[in-house]
N, C-alpha and C. Protein backbone atom coordinates (compact mmCIF):
# COMPACT_ATOMS: atom_id res chain seq x y z
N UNK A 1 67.79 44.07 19.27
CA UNK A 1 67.11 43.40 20.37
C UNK A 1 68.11 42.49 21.07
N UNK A 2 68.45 42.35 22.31
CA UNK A 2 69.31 41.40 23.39
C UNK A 2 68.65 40.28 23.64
N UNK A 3 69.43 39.12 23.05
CA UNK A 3 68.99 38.28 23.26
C UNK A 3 69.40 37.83 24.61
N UNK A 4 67.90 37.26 25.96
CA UNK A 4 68.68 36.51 27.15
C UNK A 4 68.42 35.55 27.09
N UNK A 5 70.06 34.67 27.53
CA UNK A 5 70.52 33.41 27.56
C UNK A 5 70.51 33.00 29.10
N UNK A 6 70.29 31.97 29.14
CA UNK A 6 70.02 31.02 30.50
C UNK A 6 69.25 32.00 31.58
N UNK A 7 67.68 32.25 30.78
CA UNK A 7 67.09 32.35 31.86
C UNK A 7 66.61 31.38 32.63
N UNK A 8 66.02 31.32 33.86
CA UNK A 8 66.09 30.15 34.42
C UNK A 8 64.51 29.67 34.19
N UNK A 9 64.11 28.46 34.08
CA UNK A 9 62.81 28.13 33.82
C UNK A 9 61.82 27.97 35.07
N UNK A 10 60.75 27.62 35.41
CA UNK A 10 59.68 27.34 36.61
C UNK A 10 60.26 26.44 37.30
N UNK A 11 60.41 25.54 36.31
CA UNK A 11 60.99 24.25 36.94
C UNK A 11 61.91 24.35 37.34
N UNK A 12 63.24 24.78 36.71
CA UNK A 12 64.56 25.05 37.71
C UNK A 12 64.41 26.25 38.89
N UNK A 13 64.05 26.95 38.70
CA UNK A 13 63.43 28.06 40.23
C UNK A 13 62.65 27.22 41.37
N UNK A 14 61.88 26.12 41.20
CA UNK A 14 61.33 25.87 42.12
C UNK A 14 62.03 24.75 42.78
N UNK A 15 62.71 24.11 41.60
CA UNK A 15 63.86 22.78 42.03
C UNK A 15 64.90 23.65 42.82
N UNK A 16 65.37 24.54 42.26
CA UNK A 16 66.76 25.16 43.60
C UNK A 16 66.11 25.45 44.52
N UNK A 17 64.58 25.59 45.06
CA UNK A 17 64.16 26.47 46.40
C UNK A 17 64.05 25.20 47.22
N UNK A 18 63.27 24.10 46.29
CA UNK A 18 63.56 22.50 46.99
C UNK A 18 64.28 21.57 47.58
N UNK A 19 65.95 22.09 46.83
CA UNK A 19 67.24 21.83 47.07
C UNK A 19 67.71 22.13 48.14
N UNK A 20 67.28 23.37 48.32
CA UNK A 20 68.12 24.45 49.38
C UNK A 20 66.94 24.05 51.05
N UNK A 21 65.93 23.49 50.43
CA UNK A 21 64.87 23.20 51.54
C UNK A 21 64.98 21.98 52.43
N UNK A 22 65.38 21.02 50.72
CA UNK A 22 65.76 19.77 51.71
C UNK A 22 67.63 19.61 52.51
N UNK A 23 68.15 20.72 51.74
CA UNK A 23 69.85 20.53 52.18
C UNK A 23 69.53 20.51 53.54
N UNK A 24 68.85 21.62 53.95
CA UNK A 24 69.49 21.81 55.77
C UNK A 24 70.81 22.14 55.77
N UNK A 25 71.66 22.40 54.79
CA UNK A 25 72.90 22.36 55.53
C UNK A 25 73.81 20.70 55.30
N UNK A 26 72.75 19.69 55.26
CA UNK A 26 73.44 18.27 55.03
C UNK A 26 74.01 17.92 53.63
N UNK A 27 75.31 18.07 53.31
CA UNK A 27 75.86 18.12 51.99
C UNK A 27 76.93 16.46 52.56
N UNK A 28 77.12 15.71 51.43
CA UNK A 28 78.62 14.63 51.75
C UNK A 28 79.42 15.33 51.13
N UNK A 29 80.98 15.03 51.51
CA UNK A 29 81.80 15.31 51.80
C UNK A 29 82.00 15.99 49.92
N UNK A 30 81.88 15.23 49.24
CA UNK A 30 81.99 15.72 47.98
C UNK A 30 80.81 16.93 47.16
N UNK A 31 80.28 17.64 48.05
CA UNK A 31 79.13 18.44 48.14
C UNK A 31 77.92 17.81 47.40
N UNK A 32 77.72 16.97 47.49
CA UNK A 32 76.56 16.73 46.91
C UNK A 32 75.32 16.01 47.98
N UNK A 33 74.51 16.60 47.48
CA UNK A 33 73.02 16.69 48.75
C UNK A 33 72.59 15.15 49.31
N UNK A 34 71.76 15.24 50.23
CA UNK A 34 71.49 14.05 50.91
C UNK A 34 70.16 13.43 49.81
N UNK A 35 69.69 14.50 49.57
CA UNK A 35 68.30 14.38 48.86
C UNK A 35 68.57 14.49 46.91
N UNK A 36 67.80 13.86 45.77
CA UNK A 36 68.03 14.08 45.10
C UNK A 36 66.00 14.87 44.79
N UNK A 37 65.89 16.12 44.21
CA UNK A 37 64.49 16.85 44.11
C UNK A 37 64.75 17.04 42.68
N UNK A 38 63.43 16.84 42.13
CA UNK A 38 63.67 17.55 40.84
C UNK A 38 61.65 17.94 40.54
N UNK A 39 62.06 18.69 39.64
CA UNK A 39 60.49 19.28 39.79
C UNK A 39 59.72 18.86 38.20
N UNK A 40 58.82 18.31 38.20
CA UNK A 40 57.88 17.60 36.58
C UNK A 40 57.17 18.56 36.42
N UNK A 41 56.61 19.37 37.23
CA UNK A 41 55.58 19.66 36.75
C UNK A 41 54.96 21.30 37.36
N UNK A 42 54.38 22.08 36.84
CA UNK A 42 53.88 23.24 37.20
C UNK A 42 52.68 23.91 36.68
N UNK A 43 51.25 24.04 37.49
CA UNK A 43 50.51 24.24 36.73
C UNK A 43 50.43 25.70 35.56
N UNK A 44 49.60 25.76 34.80
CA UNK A 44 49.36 27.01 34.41
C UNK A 44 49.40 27.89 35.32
N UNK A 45 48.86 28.31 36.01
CA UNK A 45 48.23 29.28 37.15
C UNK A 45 49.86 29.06 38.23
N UNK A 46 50.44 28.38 38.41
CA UNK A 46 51.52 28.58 39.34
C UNK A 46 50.35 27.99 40.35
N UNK A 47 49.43 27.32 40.56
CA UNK A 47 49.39 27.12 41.92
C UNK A 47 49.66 25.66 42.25
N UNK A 48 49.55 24.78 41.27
CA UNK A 48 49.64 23.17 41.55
C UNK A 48 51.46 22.79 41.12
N UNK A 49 52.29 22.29 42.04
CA UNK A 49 53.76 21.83 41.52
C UNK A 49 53.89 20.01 41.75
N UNK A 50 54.39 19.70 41.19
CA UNK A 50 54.80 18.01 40.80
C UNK A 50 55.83 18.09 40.77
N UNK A 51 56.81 17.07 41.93
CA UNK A 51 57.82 17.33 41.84
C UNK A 51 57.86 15.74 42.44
N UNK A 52 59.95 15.24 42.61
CA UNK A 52 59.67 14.06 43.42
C UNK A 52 60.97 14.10 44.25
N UNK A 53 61.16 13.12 45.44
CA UNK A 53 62.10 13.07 45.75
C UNK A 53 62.50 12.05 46.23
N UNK A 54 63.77 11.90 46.57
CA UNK A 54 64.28 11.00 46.40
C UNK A 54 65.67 10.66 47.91
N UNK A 55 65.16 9.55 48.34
CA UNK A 55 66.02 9.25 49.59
C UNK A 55 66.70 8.35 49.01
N UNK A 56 68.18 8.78 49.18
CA UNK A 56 69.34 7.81 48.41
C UNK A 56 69.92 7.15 49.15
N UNK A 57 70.52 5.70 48.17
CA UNK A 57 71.36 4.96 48.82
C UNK A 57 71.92 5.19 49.75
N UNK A 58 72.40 4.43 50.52
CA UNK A 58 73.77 4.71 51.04
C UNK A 58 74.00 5.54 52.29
N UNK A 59 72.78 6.56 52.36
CA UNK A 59 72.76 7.76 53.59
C UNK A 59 72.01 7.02 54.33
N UNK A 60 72.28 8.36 54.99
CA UNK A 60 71.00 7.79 56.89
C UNK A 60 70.28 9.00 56.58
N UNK A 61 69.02 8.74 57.14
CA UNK A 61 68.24 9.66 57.25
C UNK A 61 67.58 9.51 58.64
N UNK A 62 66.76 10.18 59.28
CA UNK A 62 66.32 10.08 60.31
C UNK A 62 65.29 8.89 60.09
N UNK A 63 64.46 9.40 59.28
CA UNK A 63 62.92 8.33 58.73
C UNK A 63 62.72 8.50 57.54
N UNK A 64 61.79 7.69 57.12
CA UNK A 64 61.71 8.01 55.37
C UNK A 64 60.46 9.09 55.22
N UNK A 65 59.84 9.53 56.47
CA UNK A 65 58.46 10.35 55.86
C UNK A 65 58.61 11.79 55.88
N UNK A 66 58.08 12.10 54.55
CA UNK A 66 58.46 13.46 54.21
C UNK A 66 58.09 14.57 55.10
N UNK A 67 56.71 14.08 55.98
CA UNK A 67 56.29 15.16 57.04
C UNK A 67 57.47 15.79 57.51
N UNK A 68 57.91 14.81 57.42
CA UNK A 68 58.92 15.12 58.42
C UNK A 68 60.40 15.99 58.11
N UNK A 69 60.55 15.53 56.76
CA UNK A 69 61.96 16.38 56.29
C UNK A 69 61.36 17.28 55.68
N UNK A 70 60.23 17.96 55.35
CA UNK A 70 59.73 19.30 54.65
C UNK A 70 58.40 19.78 55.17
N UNK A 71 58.62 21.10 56.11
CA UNK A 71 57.55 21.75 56.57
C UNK A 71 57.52 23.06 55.51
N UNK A 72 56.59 23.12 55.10
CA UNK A 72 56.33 23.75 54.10
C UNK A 72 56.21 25.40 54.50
N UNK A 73 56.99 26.57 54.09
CA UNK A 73 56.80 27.71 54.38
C UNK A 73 56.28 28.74 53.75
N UNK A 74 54.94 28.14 53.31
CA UNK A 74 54.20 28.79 51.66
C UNK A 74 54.50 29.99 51.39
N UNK A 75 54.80 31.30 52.82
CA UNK A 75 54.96 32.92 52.40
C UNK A 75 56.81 32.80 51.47
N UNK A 76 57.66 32.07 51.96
CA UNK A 76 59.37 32.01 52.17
C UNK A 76 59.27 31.44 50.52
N UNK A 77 58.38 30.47 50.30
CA UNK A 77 58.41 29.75 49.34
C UNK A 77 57.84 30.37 48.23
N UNK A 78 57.09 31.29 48.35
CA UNK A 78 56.70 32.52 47.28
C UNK A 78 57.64 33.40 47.22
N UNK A 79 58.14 33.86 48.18
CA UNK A 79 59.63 35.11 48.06
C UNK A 79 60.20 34.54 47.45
N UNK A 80 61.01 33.07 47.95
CA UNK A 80 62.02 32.90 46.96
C UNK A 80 61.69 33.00 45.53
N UNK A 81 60.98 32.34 45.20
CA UNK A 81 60.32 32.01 43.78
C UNK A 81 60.11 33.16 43.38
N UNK A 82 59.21 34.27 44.01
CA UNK A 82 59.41 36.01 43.20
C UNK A 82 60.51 36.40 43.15
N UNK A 83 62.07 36.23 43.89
CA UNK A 83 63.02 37.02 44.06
C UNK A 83 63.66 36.20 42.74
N UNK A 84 63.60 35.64 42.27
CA UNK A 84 64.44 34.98 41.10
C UNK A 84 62.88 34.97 39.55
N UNK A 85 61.91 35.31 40.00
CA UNK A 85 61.34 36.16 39.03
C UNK A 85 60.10 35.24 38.65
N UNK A 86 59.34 34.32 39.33
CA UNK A 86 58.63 33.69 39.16
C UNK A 86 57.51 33.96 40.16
N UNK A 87 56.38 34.19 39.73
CA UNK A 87 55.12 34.96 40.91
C UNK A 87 54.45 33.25 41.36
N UNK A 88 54.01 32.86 42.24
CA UNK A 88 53.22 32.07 42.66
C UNK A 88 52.04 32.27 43.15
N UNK A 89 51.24 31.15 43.04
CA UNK A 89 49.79 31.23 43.20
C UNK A 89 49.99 31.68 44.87
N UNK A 90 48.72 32.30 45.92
CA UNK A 90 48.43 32.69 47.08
C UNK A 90 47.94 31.26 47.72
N UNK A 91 47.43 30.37 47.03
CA UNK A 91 46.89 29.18 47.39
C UNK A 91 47.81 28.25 46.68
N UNK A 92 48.92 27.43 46.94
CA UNK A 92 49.62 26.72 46.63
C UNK A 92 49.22 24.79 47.31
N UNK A 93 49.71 23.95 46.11
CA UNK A 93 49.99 22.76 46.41
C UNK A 93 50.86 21.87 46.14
N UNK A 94 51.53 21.34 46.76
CA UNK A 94 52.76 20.34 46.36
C UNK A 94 52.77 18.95 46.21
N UNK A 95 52.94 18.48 45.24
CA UNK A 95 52.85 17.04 45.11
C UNK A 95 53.81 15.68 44.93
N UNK A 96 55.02 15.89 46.39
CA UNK A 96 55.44 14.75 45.37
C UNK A 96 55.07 13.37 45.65
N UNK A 97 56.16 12.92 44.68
CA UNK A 97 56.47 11.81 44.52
C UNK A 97 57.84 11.66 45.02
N UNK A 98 57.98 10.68 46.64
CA UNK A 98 58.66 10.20 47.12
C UNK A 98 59.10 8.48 46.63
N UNK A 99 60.57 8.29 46.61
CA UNK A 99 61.37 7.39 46.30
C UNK A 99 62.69 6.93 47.28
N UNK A 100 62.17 6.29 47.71
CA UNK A 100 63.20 5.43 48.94
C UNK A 100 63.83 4.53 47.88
N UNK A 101 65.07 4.70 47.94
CA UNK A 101 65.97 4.13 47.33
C UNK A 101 66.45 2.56 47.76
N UNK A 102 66.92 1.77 47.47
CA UNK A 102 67.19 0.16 48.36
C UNK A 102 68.35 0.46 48.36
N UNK A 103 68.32 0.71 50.19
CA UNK A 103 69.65 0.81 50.62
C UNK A 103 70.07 2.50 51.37
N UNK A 104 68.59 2.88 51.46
CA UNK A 104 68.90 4.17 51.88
C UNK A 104 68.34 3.23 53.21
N UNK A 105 69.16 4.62 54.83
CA UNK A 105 69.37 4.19 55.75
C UNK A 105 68.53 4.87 56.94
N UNK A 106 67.70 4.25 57.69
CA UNK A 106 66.90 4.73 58.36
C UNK A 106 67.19 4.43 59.87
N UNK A 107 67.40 5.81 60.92
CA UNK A 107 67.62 5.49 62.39
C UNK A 107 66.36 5.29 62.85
N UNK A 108 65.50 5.15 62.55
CA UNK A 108 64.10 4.98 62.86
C UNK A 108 63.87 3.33 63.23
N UNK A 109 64.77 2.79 61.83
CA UNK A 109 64.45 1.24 62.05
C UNK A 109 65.61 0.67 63.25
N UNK A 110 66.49 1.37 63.17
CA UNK A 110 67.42 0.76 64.36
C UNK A 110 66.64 0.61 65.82
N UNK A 111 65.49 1.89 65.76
CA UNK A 111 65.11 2.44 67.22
C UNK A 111 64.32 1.18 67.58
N UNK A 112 63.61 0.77 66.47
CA UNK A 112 62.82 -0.54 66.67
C UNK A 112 62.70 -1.69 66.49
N UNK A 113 64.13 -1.83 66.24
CA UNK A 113 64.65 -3.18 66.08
C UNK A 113 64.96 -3.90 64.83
N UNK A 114 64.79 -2.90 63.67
CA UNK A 114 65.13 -3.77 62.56
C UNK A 114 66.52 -3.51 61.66
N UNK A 115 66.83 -3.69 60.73
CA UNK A 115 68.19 -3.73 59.95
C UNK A 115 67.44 -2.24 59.56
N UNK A 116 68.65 -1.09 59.76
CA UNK A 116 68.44 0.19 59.26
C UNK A 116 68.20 0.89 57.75
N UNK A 117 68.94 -0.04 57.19
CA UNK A 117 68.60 -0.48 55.54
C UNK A 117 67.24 -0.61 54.88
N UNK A 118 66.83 0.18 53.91
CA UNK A 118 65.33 -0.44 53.66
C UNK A 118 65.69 -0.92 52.38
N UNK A 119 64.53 -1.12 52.03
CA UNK A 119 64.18 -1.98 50.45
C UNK A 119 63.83 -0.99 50.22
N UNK A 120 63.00 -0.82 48.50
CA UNK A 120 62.86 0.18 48.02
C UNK A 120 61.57 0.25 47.87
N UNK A 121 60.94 1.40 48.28
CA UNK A 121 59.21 1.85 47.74
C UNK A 121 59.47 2.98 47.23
N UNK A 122 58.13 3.37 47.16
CA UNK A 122 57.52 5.03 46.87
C UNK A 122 56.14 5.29 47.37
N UNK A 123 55.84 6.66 47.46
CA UNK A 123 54.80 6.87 47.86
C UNK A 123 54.08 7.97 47.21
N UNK A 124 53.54 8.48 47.73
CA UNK A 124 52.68 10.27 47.23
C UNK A 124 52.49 10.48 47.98
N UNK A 125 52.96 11.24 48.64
CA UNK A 125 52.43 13.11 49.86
C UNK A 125 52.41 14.40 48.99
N UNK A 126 51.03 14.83 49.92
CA UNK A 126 50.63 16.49 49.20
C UNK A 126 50.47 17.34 50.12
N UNK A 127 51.01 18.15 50.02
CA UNK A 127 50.85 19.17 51.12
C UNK A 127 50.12 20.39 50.04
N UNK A 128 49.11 20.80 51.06
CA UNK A 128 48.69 21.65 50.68
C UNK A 128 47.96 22.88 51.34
N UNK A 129 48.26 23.96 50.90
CA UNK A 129 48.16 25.64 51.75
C UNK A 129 46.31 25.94 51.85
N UNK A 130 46.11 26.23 53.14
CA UNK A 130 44.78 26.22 53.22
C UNK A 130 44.45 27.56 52.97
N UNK A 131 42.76 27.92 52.75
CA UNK A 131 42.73 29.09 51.85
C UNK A 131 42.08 30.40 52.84
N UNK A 132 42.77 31.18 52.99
CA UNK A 132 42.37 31.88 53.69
C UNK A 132 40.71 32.56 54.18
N UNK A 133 40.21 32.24 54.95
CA UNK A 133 38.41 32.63 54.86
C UNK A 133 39.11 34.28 55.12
């Protein structure tokens, strides 16, 4: 019997599709991402994911709200996830948990007058796939 080594788990399949969702393309100079994603959680059924993310020090970002840096492409977001071998629910939901880092950098606050720098919160946004009638 063959044993396979480093198959990849739920959680790491859905964290690289997250990675590659929030990169855009925006890597620093030492390749490492603007965003830090990592994924907690996955239901039985594949349809509920827990994940969080994370706006880091030090960068600029446009704004801190996730509407905005992740439009969700539920069909793209099932391919990927089947093409590396993981089936997903038809009715999907995402949950994270957002983390503004103190000291991550927002052009949003420049636009309106304040120090571009924030302090640090968090929040919860869910996006979620409506069900087809």
């Amino acid at each position: 019997m063959r044993k396979i080594e480093n198959m990849p788990t739920k959680d790491s399949i859905i964290e690289n599709i997250f990675v590659s969702y929030f990169a855009s393309g925006k890597k620093d100079a030492d390749g490492s991402p603007y965003y830090e994603v990592f994924v907690k959680s996955i239901s039985n059924q594949n349809h509920h994911i827990g994940a969080e993310v994370h706006f880091k020090s030090g960068y600029t970002y446009c704004c801190g709200e996730l509407t905005c840096h992740f439009k969700p492409n539920w069909n793209r977001i099932r391919e990927l996830a089947k093409n590396s071998g993981l089936v997903l629910s038809e009715t999907l939901s995402i949950e994270f948990e957002v983390f503004v880092e103190k000291g991550a950098k927002f052009n949003v606050h420049k636009a309106i007058g304040i120090p571009s720098e924030s302090e640090a919160y968090r929040y919860i946004e869910v996006f979620s796939e409506k069900v087809k009638a």
